[in-house]
C-alpha atoms as a PDB file:
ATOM      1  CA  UNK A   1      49.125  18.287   6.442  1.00  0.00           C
ATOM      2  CA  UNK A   2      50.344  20.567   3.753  1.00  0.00           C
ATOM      3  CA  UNK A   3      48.214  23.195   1.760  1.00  0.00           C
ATOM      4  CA  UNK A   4      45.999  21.494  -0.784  1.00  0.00           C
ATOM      5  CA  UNK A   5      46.155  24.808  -2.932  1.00  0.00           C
ATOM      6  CA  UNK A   6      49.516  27.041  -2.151  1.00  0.00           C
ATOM      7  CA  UNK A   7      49.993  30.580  -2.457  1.00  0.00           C
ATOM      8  CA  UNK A   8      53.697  32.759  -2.322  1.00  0.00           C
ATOM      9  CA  UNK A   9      54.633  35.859  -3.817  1.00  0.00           C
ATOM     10  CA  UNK A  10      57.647  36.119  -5.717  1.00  0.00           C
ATOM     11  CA  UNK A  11      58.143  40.214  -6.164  1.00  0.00           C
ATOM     12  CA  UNK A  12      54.777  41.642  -7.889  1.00  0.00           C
ATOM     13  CA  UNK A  13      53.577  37.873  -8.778  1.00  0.00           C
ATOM     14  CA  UNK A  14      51.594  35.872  -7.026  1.00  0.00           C
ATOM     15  CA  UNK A  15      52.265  32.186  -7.643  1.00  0.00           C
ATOM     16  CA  UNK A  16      48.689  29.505  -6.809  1.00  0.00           C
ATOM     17  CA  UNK A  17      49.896  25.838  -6.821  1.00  0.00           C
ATOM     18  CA  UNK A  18      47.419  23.007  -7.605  1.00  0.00           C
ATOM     19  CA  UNK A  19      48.828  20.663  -4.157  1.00  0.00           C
ATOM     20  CA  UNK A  20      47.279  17.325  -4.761  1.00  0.00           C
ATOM     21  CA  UNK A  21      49.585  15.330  -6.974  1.00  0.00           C
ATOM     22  CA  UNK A  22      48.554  12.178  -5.286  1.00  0.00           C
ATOM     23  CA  UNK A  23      45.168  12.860  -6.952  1.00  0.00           C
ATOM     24  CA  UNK A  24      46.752  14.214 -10.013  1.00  0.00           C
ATOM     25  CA  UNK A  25      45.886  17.250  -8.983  1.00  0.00           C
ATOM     26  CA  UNK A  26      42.206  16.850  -9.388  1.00  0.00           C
ATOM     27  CA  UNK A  27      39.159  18.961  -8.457  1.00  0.00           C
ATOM     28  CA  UNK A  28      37.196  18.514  -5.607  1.00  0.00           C
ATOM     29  CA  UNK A  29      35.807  20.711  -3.167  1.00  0.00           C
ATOM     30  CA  UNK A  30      38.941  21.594  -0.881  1.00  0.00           C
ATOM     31  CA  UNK A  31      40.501  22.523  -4.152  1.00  0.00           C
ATOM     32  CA  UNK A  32      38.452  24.320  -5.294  1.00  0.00           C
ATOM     33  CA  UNK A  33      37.645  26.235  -2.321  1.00  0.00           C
ATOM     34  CA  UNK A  34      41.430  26.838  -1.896  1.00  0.00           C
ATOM     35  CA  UNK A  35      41.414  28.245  -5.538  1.00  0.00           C
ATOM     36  CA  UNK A  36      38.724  30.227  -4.637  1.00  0.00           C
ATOM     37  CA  UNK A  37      40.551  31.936  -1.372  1.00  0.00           C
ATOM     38  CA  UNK A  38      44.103  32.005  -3.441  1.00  0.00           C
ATOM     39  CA  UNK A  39      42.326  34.519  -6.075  1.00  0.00           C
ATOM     40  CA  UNK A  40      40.653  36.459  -3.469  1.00  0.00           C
ATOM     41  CA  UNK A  41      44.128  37.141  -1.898  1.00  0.00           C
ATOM     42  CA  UNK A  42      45.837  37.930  -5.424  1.00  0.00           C
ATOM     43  CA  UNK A  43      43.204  40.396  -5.812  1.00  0.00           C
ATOM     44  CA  UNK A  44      43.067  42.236  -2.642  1.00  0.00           C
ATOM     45  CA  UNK A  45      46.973  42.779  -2.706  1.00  0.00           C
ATOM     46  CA  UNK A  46      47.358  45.921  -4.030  1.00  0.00           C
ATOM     47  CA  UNK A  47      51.669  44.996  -4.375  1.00  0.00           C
ATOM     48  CA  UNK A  48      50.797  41.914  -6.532  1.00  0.00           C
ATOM     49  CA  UNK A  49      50.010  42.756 -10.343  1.00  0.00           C
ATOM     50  CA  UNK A  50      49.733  39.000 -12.059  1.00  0.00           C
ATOM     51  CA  UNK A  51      49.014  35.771 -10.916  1.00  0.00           C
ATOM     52  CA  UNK A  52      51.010  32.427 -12.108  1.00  0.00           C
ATOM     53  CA  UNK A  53      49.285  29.215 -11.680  1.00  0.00           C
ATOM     54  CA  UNK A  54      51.493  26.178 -11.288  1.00  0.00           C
ATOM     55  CA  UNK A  55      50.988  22.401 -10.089  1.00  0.00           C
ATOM     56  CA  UNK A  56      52.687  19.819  -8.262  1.00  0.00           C
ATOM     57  CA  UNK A  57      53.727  16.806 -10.120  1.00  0.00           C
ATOM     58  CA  UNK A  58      56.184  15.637  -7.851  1.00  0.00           C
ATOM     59  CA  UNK A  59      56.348  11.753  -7.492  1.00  0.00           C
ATOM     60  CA  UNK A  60      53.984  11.191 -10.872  1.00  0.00           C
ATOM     61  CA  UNK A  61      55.404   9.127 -13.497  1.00  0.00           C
ATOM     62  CA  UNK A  62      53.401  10.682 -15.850  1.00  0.00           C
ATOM     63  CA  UNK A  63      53.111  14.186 -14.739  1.00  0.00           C
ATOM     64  CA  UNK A  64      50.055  15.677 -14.517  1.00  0.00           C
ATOM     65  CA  UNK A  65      49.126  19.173 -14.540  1.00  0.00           C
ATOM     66  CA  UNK A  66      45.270  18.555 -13.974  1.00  0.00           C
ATOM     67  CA  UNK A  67      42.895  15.659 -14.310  1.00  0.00           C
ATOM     68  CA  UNK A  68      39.900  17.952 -13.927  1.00  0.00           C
ATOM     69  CA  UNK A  69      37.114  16.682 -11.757  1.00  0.00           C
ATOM     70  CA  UNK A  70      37.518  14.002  -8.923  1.00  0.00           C
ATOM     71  CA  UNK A  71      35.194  11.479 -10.276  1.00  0.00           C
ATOM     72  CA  UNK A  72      35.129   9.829  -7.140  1.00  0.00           C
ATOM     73  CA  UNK A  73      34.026  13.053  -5.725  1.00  0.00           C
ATOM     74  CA  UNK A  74      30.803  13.464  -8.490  1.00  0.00           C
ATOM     75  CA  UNK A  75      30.103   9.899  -7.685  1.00  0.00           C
ATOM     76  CA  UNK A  76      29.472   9.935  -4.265  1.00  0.00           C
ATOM     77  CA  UNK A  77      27.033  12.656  -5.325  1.00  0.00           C
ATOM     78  CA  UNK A  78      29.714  15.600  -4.175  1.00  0.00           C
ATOM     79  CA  UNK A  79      29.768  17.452  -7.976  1.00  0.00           C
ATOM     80  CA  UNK A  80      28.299  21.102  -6.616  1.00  0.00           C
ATOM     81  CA  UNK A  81      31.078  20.989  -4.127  1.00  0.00           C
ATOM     82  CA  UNK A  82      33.835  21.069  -7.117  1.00  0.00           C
ATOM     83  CA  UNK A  83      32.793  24.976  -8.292  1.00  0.00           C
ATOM     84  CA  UNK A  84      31.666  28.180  -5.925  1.00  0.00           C
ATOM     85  CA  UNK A  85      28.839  30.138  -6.362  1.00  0.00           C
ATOM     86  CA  UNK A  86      31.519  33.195  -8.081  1.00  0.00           C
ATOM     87  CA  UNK A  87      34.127  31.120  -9.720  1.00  0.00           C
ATOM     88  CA  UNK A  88      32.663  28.333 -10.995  1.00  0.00           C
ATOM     89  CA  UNK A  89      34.234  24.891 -11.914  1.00  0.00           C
ATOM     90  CA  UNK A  90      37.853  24.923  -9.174  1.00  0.00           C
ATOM     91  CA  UNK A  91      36.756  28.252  -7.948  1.00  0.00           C
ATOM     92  CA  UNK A  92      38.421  29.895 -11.223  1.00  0.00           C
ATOM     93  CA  UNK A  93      36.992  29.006 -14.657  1.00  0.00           C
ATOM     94  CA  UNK A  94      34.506  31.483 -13.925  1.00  0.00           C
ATOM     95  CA  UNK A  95      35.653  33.883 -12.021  1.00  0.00           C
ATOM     96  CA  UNK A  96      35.924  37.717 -12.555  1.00  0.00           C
ATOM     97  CA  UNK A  97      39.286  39.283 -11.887  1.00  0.00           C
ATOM     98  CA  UNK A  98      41.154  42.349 -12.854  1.00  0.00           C
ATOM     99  CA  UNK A  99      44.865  41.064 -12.704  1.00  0.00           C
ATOM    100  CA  UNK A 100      45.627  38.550 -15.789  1.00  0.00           C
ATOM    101  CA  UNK A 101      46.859  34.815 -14.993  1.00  0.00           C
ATOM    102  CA  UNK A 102      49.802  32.925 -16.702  1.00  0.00           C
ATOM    103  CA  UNK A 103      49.238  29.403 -16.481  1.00  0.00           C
ATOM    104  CA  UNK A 104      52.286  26.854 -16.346  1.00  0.00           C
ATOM    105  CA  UNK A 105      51.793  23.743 -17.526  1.00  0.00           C
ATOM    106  CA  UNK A 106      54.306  20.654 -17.306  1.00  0.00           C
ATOM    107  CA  UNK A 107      52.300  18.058 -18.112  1.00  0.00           C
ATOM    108  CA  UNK A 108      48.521  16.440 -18.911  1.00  0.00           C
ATOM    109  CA  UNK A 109      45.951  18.997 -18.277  1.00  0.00           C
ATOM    110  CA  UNK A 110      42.689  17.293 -19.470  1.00  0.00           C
ATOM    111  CA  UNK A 111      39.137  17.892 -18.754  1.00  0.00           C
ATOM    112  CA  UNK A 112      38.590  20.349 -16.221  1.00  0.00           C
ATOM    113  CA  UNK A 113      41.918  20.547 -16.031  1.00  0.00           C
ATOM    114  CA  UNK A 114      42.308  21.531 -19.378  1.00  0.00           C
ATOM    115  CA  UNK A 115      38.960  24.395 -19.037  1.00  0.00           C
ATOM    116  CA  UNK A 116      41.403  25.421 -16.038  1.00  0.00           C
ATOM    117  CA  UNK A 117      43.953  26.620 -18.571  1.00  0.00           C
ATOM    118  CA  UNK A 118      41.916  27.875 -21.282  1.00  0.00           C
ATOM    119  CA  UNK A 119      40.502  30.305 -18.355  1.00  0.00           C
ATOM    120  CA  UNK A 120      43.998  31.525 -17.608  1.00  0.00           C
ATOM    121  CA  UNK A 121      45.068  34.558 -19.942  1.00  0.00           C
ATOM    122  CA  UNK A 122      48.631  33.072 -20.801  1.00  0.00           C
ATOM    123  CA  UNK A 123      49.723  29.624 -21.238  1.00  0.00           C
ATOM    124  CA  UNK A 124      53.116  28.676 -20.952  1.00  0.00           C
ATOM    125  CA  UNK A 125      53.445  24.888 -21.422  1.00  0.00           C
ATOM    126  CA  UNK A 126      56.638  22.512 -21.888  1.00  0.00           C
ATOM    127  CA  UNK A 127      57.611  20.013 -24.393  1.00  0.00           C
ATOM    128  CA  UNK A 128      55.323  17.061 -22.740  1.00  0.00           C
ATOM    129  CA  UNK A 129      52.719  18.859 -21.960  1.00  0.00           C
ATOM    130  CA  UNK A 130      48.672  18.219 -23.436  1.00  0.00           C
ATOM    131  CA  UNK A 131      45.332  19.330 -23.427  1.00  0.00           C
ATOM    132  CA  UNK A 132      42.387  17.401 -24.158  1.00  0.00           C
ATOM    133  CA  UNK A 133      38.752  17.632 -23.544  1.00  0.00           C
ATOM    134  CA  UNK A 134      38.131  13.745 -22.163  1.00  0.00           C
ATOM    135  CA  UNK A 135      34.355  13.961 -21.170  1.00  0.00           C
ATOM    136  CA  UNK A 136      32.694  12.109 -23.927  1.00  0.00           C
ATOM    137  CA  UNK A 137      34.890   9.748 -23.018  1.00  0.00           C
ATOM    138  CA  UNK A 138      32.733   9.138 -19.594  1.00  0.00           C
ATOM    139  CA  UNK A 139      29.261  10.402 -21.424  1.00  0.00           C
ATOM    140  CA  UNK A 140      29.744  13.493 -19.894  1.00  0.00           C
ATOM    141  CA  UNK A 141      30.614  17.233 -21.841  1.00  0.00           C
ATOM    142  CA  UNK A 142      33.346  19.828 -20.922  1.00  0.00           C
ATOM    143  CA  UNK A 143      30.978  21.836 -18.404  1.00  0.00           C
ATOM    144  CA  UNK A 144      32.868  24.495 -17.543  1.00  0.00           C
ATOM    145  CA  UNK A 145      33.636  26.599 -20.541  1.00  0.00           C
ATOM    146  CA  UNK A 146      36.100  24.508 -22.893  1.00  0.00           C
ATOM    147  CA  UNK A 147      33.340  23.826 -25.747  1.00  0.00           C
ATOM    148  CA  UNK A 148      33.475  27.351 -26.831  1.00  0.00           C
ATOM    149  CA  UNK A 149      36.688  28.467 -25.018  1.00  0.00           C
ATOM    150  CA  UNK A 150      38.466  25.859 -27.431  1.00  0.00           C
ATOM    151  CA  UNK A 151      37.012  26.953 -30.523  1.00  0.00           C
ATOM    152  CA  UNK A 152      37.449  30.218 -30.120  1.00  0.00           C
ATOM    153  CA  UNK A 153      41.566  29.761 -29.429  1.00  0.00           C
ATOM    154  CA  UNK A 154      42.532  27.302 -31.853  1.00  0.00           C
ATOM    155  CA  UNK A 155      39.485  27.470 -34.508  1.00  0.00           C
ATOM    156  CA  UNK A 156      36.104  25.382 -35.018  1.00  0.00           C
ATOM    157  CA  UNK A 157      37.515  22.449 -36.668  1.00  0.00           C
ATOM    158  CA  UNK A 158      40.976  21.669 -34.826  1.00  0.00           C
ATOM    159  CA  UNK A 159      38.388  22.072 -31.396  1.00  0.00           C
ATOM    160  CA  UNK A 160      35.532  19.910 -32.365  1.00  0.00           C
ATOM    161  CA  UNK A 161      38.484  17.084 -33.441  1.00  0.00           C
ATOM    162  CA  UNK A 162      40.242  17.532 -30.138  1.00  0.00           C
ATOM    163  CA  UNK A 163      36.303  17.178 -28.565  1.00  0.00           C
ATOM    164  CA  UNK A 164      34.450  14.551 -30.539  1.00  0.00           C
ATOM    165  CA  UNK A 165      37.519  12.395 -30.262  1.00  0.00           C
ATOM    166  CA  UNK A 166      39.081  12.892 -26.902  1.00  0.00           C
ATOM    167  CA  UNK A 167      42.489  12.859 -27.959  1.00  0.00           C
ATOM    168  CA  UNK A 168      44.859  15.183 -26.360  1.00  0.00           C
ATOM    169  CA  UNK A 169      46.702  17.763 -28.192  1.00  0.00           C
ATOM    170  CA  UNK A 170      50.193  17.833 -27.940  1.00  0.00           C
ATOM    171  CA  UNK A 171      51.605  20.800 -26.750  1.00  0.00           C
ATOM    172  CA  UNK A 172      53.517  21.745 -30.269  1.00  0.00           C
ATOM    173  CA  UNK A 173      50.997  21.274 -31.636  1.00  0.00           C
ATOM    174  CA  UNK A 174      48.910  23.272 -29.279  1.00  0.00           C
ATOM    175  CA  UNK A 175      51.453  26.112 -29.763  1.00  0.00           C
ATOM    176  CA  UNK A 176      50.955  25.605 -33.466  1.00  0.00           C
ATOM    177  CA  UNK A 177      47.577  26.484 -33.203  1.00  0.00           C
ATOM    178  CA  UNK A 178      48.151  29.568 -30.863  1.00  0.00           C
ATOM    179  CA  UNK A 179      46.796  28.016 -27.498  1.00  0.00           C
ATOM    180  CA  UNK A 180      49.964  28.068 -25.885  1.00  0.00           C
ATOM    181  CA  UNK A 181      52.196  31.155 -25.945  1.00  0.00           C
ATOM    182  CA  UNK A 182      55.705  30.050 -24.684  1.00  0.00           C
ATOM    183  CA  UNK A 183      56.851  26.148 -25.390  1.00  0.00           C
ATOM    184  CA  UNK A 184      59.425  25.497 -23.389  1.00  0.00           C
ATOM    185  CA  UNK A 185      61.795  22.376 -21.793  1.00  0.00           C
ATOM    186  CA  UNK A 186      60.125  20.052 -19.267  1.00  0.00           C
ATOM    187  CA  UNK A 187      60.983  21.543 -15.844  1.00  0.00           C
ATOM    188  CA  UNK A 188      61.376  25.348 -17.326  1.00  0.00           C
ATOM    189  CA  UNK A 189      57.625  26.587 -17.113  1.00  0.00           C
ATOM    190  CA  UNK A 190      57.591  28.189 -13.852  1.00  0.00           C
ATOM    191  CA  UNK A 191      60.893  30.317 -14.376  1.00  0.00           C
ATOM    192  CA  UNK A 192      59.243  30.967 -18.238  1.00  0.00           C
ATOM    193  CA  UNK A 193      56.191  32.154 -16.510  1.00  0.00           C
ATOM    194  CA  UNK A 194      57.916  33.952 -13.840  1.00  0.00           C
ATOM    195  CA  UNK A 195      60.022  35.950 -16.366  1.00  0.00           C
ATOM    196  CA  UNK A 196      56.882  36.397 -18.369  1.00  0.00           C
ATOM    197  CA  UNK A 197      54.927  37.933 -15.506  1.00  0.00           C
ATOM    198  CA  UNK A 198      58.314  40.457 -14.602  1.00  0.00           C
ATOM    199  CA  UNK A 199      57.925  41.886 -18.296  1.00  0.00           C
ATOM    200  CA  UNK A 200      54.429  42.315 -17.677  1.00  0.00           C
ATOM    201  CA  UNK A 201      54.936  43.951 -14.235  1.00  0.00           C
ATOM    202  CA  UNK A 202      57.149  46.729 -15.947  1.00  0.00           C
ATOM    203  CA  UNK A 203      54.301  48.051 -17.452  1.00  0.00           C
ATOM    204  CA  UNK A 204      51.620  50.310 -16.059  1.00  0.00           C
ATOM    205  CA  UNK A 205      49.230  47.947 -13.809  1.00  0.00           C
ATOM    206  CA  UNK A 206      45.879  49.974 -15.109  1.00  0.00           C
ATOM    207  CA  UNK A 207      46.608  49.922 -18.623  1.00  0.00           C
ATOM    208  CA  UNK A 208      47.636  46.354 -18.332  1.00  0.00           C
ATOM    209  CA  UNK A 209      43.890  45.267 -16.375  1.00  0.00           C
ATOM    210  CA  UNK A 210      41.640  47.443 -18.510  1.00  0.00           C
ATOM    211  CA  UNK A 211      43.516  45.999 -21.624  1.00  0.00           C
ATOM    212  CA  UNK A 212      42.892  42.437 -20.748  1.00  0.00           C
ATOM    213  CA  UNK A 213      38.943  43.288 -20.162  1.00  0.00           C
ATOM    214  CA  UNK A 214      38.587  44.793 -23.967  1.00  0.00           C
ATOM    215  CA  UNK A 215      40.370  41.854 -25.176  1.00  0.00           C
ATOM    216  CA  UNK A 216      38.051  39.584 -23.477  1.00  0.00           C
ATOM    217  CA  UNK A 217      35.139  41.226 -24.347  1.00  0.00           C
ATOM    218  CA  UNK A 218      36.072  40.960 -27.969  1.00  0.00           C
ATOM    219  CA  UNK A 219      36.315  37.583 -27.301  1.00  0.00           C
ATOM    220  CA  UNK A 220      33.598  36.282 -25.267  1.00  0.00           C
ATOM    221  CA  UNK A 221      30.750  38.862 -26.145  1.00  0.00           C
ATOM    222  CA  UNK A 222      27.952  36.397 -25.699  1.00  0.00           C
ATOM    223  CA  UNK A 223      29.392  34.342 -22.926  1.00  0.00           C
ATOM    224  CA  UNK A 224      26.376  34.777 -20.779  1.00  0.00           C
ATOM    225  CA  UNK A 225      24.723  32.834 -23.368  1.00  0.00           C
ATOM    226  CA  UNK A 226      27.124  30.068 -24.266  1.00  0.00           C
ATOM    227  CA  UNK A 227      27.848  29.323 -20.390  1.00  0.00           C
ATOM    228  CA  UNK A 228      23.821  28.789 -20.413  1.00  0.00           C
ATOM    229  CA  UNK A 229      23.651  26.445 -23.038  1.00  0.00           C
ATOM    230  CA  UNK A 230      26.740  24.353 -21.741  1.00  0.00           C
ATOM    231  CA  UNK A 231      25.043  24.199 -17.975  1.00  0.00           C
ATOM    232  CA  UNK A 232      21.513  22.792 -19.419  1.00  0.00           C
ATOM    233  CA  UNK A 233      23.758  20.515 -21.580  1.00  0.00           C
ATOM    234  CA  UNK A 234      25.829  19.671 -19.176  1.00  0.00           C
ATOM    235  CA  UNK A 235      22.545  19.315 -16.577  1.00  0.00           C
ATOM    236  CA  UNK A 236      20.904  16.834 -19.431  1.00  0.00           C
ATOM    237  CA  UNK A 237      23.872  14.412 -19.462  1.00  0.00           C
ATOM    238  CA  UNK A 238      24.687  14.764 -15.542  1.00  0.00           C
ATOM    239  CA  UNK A 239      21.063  12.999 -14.795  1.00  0.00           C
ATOM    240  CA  UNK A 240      21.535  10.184 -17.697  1.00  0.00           C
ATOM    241  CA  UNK A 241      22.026   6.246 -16.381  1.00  0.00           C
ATOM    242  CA  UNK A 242      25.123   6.167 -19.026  1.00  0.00           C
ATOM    243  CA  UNK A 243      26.526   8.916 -16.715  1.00  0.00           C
ATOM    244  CA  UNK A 244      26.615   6.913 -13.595  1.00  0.00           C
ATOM    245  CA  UNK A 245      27.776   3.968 -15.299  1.00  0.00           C
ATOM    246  CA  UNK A 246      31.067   5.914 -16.647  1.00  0.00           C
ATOM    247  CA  UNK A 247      32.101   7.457 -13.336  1.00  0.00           C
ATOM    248  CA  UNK A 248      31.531   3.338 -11.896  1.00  0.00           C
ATOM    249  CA  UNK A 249      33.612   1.851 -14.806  1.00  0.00           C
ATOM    250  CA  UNK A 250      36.543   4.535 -14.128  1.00  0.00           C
ATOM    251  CA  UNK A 251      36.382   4.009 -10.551  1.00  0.00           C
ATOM    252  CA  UNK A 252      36.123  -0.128 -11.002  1.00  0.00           C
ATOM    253  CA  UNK A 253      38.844   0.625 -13.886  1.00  0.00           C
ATOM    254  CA  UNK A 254      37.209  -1.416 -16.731  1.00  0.00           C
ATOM    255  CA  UNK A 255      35.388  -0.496 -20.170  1.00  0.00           C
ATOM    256  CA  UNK A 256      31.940   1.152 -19.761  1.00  0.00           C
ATOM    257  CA  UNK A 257      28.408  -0.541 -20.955  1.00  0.00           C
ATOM    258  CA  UNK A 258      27.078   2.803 -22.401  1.00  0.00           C
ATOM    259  CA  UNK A 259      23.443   2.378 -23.292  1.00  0.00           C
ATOM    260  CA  UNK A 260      22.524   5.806 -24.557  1.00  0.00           C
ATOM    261  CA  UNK A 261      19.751   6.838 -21.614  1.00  0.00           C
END
């Protein structure tokens, strides 16, 4: 049985590979337990300076990077299984780290899937790739630090469209809007990433790591208190009956009978 999550260096970079692609690469706990260990190793290896985080699309006819969460896996009452106690949502969104992460996405990453990226440092991201927050869609919200991730990347109103709606943004248009850094061909984010992570390694590891922490301190000054007010958001909906009956309606694949409780 292969690795569910995959981990290889490639000189000072450390590539993680989402390994479910059955599943769409979805969230559950193995996954995130294996994203978990994979950060713990990039971290302790003193000869690896970045991290690239990839996914396997092979045999998908519509590739996807991410689906976030395995609703079959919340449904059968599994949800706390999906984050770790240091990480958070995959074992990542979370998670405090020294050594930045380029993300490369080649395809849908929505959901949790999508919080995955926006708590990666770098996005690379090809032609057909898209990001969408899909939760409302299944009365749930994005848990895991895409409601004010979001905002702050791309700007209040193009976030709370992408949020309210549910429609994916396209990745030009996500590199438009400064989300994504390098837009590439389909089949050309790894080697973009790769590259991007060699320029990086030619600079001074230290100055590198403390740089990233003051630019995301600028950024997420009050995170302590924005990742509360998502969890008891996220808590209130979680409990609901309309909950429950969007997780069935996916999993029996028909329309859902929301009835606001």
């Amino acid at each position: 049985m292969s690795e569910i999550v995959t981990y290889e260096t490639r000189g000072r970079a450390a590539v993680i590979t989402l390994n479910r692609p059955d599943a769409r690469n979805a969230i559950n706990g193995d996954v995130a337990a294996g994203m978990e260990a994979a950060i713990d190793r990039m971290e302790a290896d003193d000869e690896v300076w970045v991290g690239v985080l990839a996914a396997n699309t092979t045999g998908q006819e519509r590739p996807v990077f991410c689906a976030g969460a395995d609703l079959k896996a919340i449904n059968s009452g599994q949800a706390a299984s999906l984050g770790t106690a240091r990480g958070g949502f995959a074992g990542f969104v979370y998670r405090e780290r020294k050594k930045p992460v380029i993300v490369a996405v080649d395809g849908l990453a929505t959901a949790g899937g999508c919080e995955i990226v926006l708590a990666a440092d770098i996005v690379v991201a090809s032609t057909r790739a898209a990001f969408g927050l899909a939760e409302v869609k299944r009365n749930l919200i994005a848990g895991a630090g895409g409601l004010f991730r979001l905002p702050q990347l791309i700007g209040r109103s193009a976030a709370m469209e992408a949020i309210l709606t549910a429609e994916p943004i396209p990745a030009p248009r996500a590199y438009e809007l400064g989300l994504v850094s390098r837009l590439v061909e389909p089949g050309a984010v790894l080697d973009t990433a790769l590259a991007l992570a060699e320029a990086i390694c030619a600079n001074a590891p230290l100055a590198v790591w403390e740089s990233r922490q003051v630019v995301l301190a600028a950024a997420y000054e009050d995170e302590a208190t924005l990742r509360r007010l998502t969890d008891e958001g996220f808590g209130r909906v979680l409990v609901s009956e309309d909950t429950k009956e969007g997780l069935t309606a996916f999993i029996e694949k028909r329309p859902p009978q929301w009835k606001g409780r």
